[in-house]
PDB file of N, CA and C in Angstrom:
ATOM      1  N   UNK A   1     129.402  75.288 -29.055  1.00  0.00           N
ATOM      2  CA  UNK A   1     128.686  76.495 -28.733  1.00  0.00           C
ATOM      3  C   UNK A   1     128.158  77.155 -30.012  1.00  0.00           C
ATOM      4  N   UNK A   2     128.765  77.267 -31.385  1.00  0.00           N
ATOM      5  CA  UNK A   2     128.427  77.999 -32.593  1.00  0.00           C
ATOM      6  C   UNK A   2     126.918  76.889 -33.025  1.00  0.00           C
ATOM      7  N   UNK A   3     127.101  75.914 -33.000  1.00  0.00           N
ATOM      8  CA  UNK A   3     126.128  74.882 -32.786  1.00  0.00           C
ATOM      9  C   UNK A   3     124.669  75.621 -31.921  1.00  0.00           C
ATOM     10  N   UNK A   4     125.196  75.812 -31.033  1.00  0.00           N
ATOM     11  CA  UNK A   4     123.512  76.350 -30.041  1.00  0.00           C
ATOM     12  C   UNK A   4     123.058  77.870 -30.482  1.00  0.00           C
ATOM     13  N   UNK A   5     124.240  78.847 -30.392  1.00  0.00           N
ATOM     14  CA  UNK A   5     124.565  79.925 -30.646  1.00  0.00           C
ATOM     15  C   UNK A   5     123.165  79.859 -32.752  1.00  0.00           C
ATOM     16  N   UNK A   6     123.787  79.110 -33.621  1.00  0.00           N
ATOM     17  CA  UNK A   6     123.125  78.686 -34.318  1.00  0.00           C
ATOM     18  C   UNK A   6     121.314  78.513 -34.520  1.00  0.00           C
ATOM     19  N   UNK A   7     121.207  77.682 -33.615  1.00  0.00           N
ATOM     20  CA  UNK A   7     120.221  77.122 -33.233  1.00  0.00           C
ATOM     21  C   UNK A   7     119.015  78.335 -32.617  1.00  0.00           C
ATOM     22  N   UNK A   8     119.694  78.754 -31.378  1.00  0.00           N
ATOM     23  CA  UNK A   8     118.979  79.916 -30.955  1.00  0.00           C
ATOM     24  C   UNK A   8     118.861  81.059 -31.859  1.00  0.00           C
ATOM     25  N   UNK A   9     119.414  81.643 -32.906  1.00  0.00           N
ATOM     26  CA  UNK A   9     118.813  82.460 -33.847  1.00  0.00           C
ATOM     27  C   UNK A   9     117.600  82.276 -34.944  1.00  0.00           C
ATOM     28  N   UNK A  10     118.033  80.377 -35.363  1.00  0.00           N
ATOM     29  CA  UNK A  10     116.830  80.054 -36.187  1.00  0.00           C
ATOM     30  C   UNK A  10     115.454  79.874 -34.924  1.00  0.00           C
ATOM     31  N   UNK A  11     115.463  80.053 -33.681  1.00  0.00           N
ATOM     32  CA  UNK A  11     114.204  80.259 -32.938  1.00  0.00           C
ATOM     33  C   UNK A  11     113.689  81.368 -32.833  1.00  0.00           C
ATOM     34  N   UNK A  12     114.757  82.139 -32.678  1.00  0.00           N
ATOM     35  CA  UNK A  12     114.014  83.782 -32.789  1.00  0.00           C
ATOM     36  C   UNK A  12     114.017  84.273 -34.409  1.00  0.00           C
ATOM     37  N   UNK A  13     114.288  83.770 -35.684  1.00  0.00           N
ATOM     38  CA  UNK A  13     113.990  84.019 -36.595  1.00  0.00           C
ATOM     39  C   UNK A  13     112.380  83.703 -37.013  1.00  0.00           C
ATOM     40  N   UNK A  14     112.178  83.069 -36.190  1.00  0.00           N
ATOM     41  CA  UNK A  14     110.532  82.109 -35.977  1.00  0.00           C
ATOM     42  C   UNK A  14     109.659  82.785 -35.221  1.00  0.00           C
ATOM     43  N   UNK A  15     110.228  83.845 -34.492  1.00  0.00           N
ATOM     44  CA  UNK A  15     109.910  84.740 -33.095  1.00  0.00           C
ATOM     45  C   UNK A  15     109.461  83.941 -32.479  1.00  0.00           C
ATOM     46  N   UNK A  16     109.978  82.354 -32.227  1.00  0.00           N
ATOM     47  CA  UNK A  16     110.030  82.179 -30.879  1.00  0.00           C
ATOM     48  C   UNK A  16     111.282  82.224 -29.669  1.00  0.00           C
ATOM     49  N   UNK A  17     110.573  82.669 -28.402  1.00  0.00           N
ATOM     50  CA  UNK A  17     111.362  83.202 -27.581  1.00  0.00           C
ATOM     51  C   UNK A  17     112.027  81.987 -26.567  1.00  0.00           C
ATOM     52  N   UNK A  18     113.150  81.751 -26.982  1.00  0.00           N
ATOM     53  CA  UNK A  18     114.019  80.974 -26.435  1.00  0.00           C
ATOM     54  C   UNK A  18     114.565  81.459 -24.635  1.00  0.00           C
ATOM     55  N   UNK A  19     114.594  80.525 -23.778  1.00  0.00           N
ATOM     56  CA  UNK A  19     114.758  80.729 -22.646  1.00  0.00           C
ATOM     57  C   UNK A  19     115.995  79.702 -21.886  1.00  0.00           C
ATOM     58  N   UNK A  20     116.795  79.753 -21.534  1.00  0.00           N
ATOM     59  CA  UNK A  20     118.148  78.515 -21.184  1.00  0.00           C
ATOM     60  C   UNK A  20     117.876  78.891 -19.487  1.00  0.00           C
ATOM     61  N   UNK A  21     118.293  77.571 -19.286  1.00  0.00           N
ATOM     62  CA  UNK A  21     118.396  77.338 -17.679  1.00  0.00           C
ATOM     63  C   UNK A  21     119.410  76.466 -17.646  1.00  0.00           C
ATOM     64  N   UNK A  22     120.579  76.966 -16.655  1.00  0.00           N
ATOM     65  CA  UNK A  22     121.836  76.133 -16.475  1.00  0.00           C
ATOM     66  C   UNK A  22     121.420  75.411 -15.288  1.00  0.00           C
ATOM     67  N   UNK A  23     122.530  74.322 -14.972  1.00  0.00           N
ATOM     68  CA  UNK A  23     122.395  73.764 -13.578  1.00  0.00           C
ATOM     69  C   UNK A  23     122.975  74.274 -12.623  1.00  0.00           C
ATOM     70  N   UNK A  24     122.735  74.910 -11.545  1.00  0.00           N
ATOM     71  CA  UNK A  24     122.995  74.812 -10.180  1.00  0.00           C
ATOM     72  C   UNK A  24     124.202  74.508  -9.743  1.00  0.00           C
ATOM     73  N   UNK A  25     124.093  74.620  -8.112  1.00  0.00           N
ATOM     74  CA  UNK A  25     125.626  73.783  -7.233  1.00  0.00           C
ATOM     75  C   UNK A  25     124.828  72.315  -7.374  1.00  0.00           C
ATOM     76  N   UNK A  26     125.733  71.555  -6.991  1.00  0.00           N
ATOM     77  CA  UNK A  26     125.648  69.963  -6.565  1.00  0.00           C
ATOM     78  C   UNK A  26     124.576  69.383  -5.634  1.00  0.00           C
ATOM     79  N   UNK A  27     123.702  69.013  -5.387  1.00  0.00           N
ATOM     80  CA  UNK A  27     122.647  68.434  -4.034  1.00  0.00           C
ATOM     81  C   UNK A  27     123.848  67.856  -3.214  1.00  0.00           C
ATOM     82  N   UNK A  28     123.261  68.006  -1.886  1.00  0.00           N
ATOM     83  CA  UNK A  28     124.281  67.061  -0.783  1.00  0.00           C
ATOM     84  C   UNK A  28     123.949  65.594  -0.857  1.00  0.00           C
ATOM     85  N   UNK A  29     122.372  65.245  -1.363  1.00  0.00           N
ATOM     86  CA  UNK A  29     121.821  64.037  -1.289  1.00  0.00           C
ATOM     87  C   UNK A  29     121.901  63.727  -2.857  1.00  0.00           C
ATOM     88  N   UNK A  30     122.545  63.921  -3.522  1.00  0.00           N
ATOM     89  CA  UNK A  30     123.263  63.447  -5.041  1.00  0.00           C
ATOM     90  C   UNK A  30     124.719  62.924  -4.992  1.00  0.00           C
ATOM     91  N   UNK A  31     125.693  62.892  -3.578  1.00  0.00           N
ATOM     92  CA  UNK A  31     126.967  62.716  -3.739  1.00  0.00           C
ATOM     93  C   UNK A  31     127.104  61.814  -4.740  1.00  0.00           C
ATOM     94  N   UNK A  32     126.528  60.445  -4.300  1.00  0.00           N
ATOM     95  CA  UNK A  32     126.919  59.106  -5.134  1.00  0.00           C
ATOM     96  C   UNK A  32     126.854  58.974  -6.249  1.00  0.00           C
ATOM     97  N   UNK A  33     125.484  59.761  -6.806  1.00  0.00           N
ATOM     98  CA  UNK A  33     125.030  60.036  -8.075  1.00  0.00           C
ATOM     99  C   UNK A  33     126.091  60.418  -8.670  1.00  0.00           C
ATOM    100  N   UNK A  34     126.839  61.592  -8.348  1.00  0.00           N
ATOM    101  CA  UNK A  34     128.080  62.618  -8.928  1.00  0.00           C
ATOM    102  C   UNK A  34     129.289  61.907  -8.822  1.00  0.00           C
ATOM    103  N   UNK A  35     129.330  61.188  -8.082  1.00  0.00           N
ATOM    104  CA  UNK A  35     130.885  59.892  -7.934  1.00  0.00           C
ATOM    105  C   UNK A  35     130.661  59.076  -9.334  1.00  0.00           C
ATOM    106  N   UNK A  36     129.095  58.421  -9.051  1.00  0.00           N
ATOM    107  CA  UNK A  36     129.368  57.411 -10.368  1.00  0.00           C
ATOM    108  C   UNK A  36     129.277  58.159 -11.756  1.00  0.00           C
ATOM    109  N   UNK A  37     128.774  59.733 -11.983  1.00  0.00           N
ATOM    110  CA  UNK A  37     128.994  60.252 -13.227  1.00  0.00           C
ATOM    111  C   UNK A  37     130.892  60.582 -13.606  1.00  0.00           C
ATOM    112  N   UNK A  38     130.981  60.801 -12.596  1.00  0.00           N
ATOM    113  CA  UNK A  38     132.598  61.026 -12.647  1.00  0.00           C
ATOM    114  C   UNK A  38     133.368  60.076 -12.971  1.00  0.00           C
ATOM    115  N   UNK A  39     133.268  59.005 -12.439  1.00  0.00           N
ATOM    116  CA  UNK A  39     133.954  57.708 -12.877  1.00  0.00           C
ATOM    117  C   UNK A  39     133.512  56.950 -14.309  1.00  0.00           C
ATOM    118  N   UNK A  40     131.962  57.367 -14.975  1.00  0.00           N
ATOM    119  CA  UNK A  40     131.512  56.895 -16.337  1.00  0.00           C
ATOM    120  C   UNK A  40     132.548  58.044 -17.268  1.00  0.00           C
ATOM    121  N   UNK A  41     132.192  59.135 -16.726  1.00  0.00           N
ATOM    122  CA  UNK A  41     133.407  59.646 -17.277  1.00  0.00           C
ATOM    123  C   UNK A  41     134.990  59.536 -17.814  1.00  0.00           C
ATOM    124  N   UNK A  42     135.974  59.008 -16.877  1.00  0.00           N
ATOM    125  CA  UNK A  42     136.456  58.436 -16.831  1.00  0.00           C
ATOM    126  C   UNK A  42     136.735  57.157 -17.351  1.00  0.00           C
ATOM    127  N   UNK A  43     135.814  56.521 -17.506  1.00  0.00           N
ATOM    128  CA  UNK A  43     135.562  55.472 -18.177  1.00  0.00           C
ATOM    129  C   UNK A  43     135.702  54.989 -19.528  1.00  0.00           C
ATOM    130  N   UNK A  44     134.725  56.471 -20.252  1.00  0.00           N
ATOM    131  CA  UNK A  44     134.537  56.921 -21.251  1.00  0.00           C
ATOM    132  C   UNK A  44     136.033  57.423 -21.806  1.00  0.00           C
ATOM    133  N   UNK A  45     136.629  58.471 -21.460  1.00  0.00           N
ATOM    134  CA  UNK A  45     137.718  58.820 -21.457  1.00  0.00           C
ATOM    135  C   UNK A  45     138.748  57.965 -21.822  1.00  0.00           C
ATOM    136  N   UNK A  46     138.707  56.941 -21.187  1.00  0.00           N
ATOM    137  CA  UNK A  46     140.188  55.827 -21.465  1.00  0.00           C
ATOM    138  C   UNK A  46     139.592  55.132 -22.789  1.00  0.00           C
ATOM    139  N   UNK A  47     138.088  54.863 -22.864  1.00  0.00           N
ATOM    140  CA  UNK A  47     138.017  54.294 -23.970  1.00  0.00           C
ATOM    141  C   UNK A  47     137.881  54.768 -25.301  1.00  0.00           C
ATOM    142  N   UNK A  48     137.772  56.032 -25.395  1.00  0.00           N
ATOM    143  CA  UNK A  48     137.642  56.879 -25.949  1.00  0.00           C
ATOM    144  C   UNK A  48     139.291  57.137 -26.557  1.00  0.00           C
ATOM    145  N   UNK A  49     139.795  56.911 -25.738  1.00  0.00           N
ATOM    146  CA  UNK A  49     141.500  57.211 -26.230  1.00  0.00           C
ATOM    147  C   UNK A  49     142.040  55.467 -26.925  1.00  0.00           C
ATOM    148  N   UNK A  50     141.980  54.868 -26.063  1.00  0.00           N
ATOM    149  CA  UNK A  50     142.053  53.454 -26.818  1.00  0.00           C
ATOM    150  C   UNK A  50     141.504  53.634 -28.129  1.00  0.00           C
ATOM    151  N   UNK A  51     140.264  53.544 -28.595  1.00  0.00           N
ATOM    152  CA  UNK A  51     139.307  53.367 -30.034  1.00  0.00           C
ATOM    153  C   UNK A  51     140.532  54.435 -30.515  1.00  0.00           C
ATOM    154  N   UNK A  52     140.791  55.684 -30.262  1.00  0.00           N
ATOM    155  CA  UNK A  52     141.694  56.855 -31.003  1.00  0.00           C
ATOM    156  C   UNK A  52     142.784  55.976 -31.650  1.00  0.00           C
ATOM    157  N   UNK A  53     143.396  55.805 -30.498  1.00  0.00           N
ATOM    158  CA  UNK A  53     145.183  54.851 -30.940  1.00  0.00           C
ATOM    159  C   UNK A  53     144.632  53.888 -31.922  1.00  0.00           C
ATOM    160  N   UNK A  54     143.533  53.013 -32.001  1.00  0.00           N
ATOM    161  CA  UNK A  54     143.517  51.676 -32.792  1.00  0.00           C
ATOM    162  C   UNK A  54     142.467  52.245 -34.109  1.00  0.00           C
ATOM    163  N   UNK A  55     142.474  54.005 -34.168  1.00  0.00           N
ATOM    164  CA  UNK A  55     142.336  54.368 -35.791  1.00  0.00           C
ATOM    165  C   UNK A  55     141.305  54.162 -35.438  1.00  0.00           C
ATOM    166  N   UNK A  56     139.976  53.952 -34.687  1.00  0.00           N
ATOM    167  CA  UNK A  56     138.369  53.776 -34.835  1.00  0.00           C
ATOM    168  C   UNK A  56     138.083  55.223 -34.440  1.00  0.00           C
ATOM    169  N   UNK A  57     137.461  55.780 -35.415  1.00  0.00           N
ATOM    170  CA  UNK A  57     137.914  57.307 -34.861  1.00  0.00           C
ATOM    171  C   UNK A  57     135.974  57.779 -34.687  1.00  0.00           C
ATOM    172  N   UNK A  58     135.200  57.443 -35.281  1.00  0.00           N
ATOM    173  CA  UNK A  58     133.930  57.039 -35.084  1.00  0.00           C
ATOM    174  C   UNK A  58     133.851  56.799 -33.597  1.00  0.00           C
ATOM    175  N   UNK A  59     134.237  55.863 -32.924  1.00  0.00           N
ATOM    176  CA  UNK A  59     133.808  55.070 -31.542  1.00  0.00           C
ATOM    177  C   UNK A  59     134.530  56.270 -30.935  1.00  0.00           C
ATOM    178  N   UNK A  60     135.807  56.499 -30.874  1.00  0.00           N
ATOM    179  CA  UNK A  60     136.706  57.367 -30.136  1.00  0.00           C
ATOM    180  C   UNK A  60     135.708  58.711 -30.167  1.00  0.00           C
ATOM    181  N   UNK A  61     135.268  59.448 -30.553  1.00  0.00           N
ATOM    182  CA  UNK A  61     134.368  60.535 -31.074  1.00  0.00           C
ATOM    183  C   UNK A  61     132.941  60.302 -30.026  1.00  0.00           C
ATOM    184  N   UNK A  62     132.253  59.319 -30.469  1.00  0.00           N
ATOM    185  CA  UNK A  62     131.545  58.793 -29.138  1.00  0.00           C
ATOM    186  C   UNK A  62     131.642  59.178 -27.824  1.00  0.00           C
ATOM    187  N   UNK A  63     132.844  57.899 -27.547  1.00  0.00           N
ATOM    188  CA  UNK A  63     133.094  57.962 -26.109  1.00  0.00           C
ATOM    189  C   UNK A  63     134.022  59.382 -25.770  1.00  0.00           C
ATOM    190  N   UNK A  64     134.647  60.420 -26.461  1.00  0.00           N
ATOM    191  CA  UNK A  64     134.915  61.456 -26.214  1.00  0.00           C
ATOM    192  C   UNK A  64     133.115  62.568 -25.781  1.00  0.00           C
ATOM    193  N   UNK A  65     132.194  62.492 -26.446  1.00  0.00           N
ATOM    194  CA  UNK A  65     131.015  62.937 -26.286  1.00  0.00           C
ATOM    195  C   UNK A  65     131.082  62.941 -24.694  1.00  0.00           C
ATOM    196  N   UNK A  66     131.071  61.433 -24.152  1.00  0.00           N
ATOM    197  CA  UNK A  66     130.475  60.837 -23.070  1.00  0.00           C
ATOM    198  C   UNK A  66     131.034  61.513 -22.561  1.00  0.00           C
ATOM    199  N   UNK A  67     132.367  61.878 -22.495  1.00  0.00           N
ATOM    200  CA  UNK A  67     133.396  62.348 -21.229  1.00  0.00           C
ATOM    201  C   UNK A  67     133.741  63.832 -21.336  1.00  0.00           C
ATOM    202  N   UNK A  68     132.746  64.602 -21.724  1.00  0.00           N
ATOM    203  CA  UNK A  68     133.096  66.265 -21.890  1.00  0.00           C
ATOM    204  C   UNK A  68     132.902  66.666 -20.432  1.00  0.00           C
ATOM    205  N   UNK A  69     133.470  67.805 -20.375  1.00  0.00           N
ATOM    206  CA  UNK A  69     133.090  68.355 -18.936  1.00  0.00           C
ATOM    207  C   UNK A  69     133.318  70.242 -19.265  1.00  0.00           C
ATOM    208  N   UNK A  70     132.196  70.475 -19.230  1.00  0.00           N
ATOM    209  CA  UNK A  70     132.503  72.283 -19.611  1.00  0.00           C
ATOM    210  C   UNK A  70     132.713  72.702 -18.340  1.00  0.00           C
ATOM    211  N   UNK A  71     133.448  73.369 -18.169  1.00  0.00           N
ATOM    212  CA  UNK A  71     134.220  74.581 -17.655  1.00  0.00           C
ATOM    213  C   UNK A  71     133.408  75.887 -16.917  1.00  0.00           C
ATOM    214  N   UNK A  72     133.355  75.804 -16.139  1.00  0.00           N
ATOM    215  CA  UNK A  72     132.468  77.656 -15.869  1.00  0.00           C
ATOM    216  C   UNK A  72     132.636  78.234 -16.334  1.00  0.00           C
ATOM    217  N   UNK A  73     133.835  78.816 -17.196  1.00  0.00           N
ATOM    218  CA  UNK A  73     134.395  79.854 -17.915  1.00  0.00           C
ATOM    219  C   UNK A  73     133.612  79.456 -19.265  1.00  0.00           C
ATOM    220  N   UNK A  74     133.327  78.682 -19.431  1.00  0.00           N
ATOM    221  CA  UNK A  74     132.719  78.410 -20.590  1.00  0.00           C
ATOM    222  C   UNK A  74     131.055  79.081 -20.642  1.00  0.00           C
ATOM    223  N   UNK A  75     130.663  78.322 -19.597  1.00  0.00           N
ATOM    224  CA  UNK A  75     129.063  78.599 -18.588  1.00  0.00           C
ATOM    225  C   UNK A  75     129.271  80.163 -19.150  1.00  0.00           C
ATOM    226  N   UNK A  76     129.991  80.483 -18.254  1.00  0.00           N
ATOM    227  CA  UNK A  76     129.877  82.377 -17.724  1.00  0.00           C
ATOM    228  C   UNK A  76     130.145  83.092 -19.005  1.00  0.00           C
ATOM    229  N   UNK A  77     131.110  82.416 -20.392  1.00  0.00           N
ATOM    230  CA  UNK A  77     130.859  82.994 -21.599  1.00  0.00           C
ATOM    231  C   UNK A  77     129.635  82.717 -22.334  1.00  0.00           C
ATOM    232  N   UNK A  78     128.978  81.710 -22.430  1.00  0.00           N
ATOM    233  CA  UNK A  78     127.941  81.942 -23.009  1.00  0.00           C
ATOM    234  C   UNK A  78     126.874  82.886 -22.192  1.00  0.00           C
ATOM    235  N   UNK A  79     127.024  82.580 -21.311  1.00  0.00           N
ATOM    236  CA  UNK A  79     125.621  83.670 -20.809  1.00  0.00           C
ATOM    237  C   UNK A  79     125.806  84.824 -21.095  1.00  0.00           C
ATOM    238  N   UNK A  80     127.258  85.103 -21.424  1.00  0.00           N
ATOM    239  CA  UNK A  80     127.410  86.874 -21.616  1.00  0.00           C
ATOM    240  C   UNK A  80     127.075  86.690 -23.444  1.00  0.00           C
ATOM    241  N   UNK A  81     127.024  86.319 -24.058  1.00  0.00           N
ATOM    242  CA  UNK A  81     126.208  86.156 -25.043  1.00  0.00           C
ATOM    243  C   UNK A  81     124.888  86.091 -25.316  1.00  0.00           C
ATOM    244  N   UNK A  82     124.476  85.346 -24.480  1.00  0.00           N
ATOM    245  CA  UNK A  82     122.942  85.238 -24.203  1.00  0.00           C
ATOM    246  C   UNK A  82     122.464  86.607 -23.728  1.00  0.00           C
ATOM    247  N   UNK A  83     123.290  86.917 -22.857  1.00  0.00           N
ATOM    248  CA  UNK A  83     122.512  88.207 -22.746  1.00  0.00           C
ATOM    249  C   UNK A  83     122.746  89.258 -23.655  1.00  0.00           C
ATOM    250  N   UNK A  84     124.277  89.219 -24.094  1.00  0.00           N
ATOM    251  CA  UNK A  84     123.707  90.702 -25.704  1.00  0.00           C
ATOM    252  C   UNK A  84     123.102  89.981 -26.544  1.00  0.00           C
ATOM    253  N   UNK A  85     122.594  88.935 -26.468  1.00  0.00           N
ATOM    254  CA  UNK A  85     121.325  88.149 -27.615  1.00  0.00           C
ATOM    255  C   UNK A  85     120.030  88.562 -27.281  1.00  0.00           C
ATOM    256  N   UNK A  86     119.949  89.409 -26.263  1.00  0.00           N
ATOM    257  CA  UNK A  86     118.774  89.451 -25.314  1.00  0.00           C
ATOM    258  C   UNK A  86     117.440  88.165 -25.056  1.00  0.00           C
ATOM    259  N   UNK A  87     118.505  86.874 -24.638  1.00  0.00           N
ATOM    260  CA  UNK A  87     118.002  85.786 -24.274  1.00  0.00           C
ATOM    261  C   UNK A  87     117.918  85.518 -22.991  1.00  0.00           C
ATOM    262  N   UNK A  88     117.056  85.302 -22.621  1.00  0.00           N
ATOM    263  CA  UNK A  88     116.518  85.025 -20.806  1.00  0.00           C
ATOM    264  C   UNK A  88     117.453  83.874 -20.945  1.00  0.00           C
ATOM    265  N   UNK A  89     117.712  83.960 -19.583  1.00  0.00           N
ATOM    266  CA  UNK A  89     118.563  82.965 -18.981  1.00  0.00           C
ATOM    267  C   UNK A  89     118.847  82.909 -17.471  1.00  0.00           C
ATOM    268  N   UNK A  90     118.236  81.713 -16.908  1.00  0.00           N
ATOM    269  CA  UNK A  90     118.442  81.658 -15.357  1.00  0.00           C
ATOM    270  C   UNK A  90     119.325  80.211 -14.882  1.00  0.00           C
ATOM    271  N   UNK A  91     119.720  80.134 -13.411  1.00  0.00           N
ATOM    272  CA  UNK A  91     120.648  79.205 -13.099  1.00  0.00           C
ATOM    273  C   UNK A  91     119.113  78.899 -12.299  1.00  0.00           C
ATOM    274  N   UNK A  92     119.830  77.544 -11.622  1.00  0.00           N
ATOM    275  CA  UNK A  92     118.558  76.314 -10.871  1.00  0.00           C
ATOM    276  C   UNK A  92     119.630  76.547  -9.949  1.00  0.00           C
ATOM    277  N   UNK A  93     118.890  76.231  -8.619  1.00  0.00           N
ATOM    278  CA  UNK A  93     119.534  76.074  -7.631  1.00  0.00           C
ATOM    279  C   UNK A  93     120.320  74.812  -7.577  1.00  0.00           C
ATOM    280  N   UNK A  94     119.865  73.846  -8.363  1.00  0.00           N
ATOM    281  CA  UNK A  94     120.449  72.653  -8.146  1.00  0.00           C
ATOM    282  C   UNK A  94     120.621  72.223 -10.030  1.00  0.00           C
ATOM    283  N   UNK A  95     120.326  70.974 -10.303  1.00  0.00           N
ATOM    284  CA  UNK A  95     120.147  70.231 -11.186  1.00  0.00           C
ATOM    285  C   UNK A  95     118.655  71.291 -12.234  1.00  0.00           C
ATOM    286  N   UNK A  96     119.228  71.270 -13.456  1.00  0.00           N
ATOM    287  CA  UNK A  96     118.443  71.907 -14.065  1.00  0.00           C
ATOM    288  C   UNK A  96     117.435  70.852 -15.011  1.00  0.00           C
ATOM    289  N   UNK A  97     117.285  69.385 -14.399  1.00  0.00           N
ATOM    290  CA  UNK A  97     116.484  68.499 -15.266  1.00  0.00           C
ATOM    291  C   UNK A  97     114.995  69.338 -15.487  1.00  0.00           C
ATOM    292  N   UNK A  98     114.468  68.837 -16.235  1.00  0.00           N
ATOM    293  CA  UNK A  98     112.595  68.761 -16.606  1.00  0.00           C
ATOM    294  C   UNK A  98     112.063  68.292 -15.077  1.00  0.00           C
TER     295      UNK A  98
END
């Protein structure tokens, strides 16, 4: 987060006006989609701990990337930042892709 938090000041130091859009609830017609992200997850996760134990701490770092999962509490703290940043910020009803 100090990472984005970061990031978004050198945009408005530029005066450009930065805008975040989170994702949404889940689609009903995405279940499968959301099964197989969950299980790459997972995936990621075990291997990610393996590479750890066998000292590859590079690869482990990786596959830890793959397998993050933020928290709402996380969500709902940054936005309360965003907003005393006075940074627009809206949720998607669904999936917040392009």
């Amino acid at each position: 987060m100090a990472f984005s938090m970061k990031m978004l000041k050198l945009l408005q130091s530029f005066e450009i006006k930065p805008i975040c859009i989170f994702d949404g609830r889940h689609h009903e017609g995405k279940v499968d989609c959301e099964k197989k992200r969950s299980e790459n997850k997972k995936k990621n996760l075990e291997l990610a701990k393996k590479f750890e134990k066998e000292g590859n701490y590079l690869e482990a770092k990786k596959y830890y990337q793959r397998c993050m999962f933020i928290k709402s509490k996380q969500i709902d703290l940054f936005q309360e930042i965003l907003k005393a940043m006075e940074i627009e910020h809206y949720n998607a009803p669904y999936e917040a892709n392009a």
